[in-house]
C-alpha atoms as a PDB file:
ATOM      1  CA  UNK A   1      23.050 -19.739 -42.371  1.00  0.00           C
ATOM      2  CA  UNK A   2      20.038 -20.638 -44.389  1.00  0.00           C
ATOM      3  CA  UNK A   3      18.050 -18.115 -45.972  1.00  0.00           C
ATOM      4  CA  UNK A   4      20.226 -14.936 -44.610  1.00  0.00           C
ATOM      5  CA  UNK A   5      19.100 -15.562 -41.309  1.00  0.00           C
ATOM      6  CA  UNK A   6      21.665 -13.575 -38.585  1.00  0.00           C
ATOM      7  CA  UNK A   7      22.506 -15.183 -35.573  1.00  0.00           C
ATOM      8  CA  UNK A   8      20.637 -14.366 -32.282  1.00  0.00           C
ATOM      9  CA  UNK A   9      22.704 -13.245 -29.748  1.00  0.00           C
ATOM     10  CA  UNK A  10      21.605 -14.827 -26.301  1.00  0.00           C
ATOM     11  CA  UNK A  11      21.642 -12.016 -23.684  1.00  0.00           C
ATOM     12  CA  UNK A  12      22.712 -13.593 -19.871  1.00  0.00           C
ATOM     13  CA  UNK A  13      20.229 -12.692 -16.799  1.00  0.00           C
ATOM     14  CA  UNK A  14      23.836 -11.810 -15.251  1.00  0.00           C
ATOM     15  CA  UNK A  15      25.661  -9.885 -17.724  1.00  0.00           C
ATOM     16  CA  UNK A  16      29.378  -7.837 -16.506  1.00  0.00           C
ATOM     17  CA  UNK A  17      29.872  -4.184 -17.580  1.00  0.00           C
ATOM     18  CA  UNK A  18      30.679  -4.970 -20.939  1.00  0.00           C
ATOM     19  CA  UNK A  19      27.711  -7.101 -21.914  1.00  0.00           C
ATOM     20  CA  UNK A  20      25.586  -4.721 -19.911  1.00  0.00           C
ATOM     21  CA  UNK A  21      27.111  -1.371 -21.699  1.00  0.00           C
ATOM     22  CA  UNK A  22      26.040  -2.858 -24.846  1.00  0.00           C
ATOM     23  CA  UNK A  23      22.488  -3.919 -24.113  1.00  0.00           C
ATOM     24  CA  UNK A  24      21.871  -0.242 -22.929  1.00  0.00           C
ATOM     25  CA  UNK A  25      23.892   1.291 -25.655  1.00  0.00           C
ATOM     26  CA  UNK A  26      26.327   3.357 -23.642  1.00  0.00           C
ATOM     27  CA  UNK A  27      29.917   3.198 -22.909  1.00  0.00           C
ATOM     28  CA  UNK A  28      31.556   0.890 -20.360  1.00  0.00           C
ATOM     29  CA  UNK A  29      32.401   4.125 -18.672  1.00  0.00           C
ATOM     30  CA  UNK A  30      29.330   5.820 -18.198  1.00  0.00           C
ATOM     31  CA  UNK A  31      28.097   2.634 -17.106  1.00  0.00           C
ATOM     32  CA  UNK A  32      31.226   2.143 -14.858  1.00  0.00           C
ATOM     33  CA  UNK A  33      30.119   5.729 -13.249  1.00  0.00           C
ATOM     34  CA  UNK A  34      26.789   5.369 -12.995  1.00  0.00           C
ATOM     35  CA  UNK A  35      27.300   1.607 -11.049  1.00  0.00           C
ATOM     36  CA  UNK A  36      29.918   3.410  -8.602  1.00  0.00           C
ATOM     37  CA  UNK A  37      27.547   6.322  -7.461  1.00  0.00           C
ATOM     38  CA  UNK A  38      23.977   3.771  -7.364  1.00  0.00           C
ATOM     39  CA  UNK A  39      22.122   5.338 -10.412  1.00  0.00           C
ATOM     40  CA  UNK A  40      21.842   1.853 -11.845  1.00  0.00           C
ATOM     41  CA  UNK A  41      21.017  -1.100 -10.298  1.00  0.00           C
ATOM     42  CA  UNK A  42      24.483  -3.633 -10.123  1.00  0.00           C
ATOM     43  CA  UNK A  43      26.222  -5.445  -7.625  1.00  0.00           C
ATOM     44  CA  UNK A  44      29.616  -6.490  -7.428  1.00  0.00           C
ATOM     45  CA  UNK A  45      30.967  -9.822  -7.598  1.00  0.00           C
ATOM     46  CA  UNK A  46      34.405  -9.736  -5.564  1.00  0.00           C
ATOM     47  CA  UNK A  47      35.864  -6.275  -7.267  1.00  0.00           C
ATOM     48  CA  UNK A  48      33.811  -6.812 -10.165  1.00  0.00           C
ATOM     49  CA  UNK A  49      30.425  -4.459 -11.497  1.00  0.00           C
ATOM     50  CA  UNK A  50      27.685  -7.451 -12.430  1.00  0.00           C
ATOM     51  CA  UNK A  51      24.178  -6.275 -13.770  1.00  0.00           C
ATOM     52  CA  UNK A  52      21.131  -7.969 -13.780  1.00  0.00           C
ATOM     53  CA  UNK A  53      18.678  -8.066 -17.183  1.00  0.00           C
ATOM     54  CA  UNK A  54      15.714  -7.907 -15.367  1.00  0.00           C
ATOM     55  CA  UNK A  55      16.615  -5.123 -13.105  1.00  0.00           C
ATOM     56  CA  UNK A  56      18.393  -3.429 -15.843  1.00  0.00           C
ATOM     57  CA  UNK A  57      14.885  -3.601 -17.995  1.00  0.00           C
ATOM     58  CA  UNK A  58      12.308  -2.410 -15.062  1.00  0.00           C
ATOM     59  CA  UNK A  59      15.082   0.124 -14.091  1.00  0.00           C
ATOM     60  CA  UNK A  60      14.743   1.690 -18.314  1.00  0.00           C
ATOM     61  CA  UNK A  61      10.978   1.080 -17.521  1.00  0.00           C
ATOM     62  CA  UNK A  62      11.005   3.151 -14.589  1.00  0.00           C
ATOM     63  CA  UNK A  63      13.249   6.036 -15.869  1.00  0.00           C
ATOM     64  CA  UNK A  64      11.286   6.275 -19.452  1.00  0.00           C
ATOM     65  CA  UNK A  65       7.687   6.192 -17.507  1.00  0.00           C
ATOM     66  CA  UNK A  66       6.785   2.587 -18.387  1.00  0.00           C
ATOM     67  CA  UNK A  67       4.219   1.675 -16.489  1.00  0.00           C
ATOM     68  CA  UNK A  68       4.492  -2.547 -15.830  1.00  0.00           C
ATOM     69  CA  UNK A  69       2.207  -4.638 -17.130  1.00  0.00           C
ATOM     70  CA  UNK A  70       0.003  -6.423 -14.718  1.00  0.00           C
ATOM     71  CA  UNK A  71       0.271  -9.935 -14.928  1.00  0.00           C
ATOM     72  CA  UNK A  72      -2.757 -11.669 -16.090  1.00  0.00           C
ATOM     73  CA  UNK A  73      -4.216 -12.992 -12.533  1.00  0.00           C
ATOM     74  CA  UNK A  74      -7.419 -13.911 -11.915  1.00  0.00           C
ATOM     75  CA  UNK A  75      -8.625 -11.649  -8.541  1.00  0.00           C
ATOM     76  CA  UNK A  76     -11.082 -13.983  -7.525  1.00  0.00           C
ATOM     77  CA  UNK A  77      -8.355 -16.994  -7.841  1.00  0.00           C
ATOM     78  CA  UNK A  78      -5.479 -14.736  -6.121  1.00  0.00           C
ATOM     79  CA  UNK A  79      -3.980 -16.343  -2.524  1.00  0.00           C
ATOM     80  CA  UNK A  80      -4.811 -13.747   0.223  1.00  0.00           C
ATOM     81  CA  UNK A  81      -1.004 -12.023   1.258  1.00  0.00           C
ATOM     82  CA  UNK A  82       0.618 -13.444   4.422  1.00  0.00           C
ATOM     83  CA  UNK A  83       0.069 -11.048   7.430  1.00  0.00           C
ATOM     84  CA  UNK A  84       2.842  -9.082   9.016  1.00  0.00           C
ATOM     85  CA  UNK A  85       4.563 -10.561  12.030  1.00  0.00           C
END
């Protein structure tokens, strides 16, 4: 690598408990636990605990008080919502 630059390390939308304990910084464990008993969001994949990034991120959001960003939408421009059936 050129100029000390480190490798980036490309994070999966669909990561499995191992990728996912290490983006959150917590042991496969804990995360094992917390996927069993529905603190975190994850799904399983046959017998398998699968996370997704972008429910894993607005899930820290949520829990740390975050408040998501509004997306930069023009009001005037916005489609009207569909009406309940």
């Amino acid at each position: 690598m050129a100029g000390g630059a480190q490798p980036q390390i490309a994070l999966r939308e669909v990561m499995d408990i191992r990728l996912a304990a290490d983006y959150l910084g917590i042991s496969g464990d804990t995360l094992y636990r917390y996927a069993s008993e529905g603190f975190i969001p994850a799904f399983k994949l046959g017998n398998r605990w699968r996370f997704r990034k972008s429910l894993l991120d607005a899930w820290m959001d949520e829990k740390s008080g975050v408040k998501p960003t509004a997306l930069d939408v023009d009001p005037l421009r916005k489609k009207p919502a569909n009406r309940a059936r």
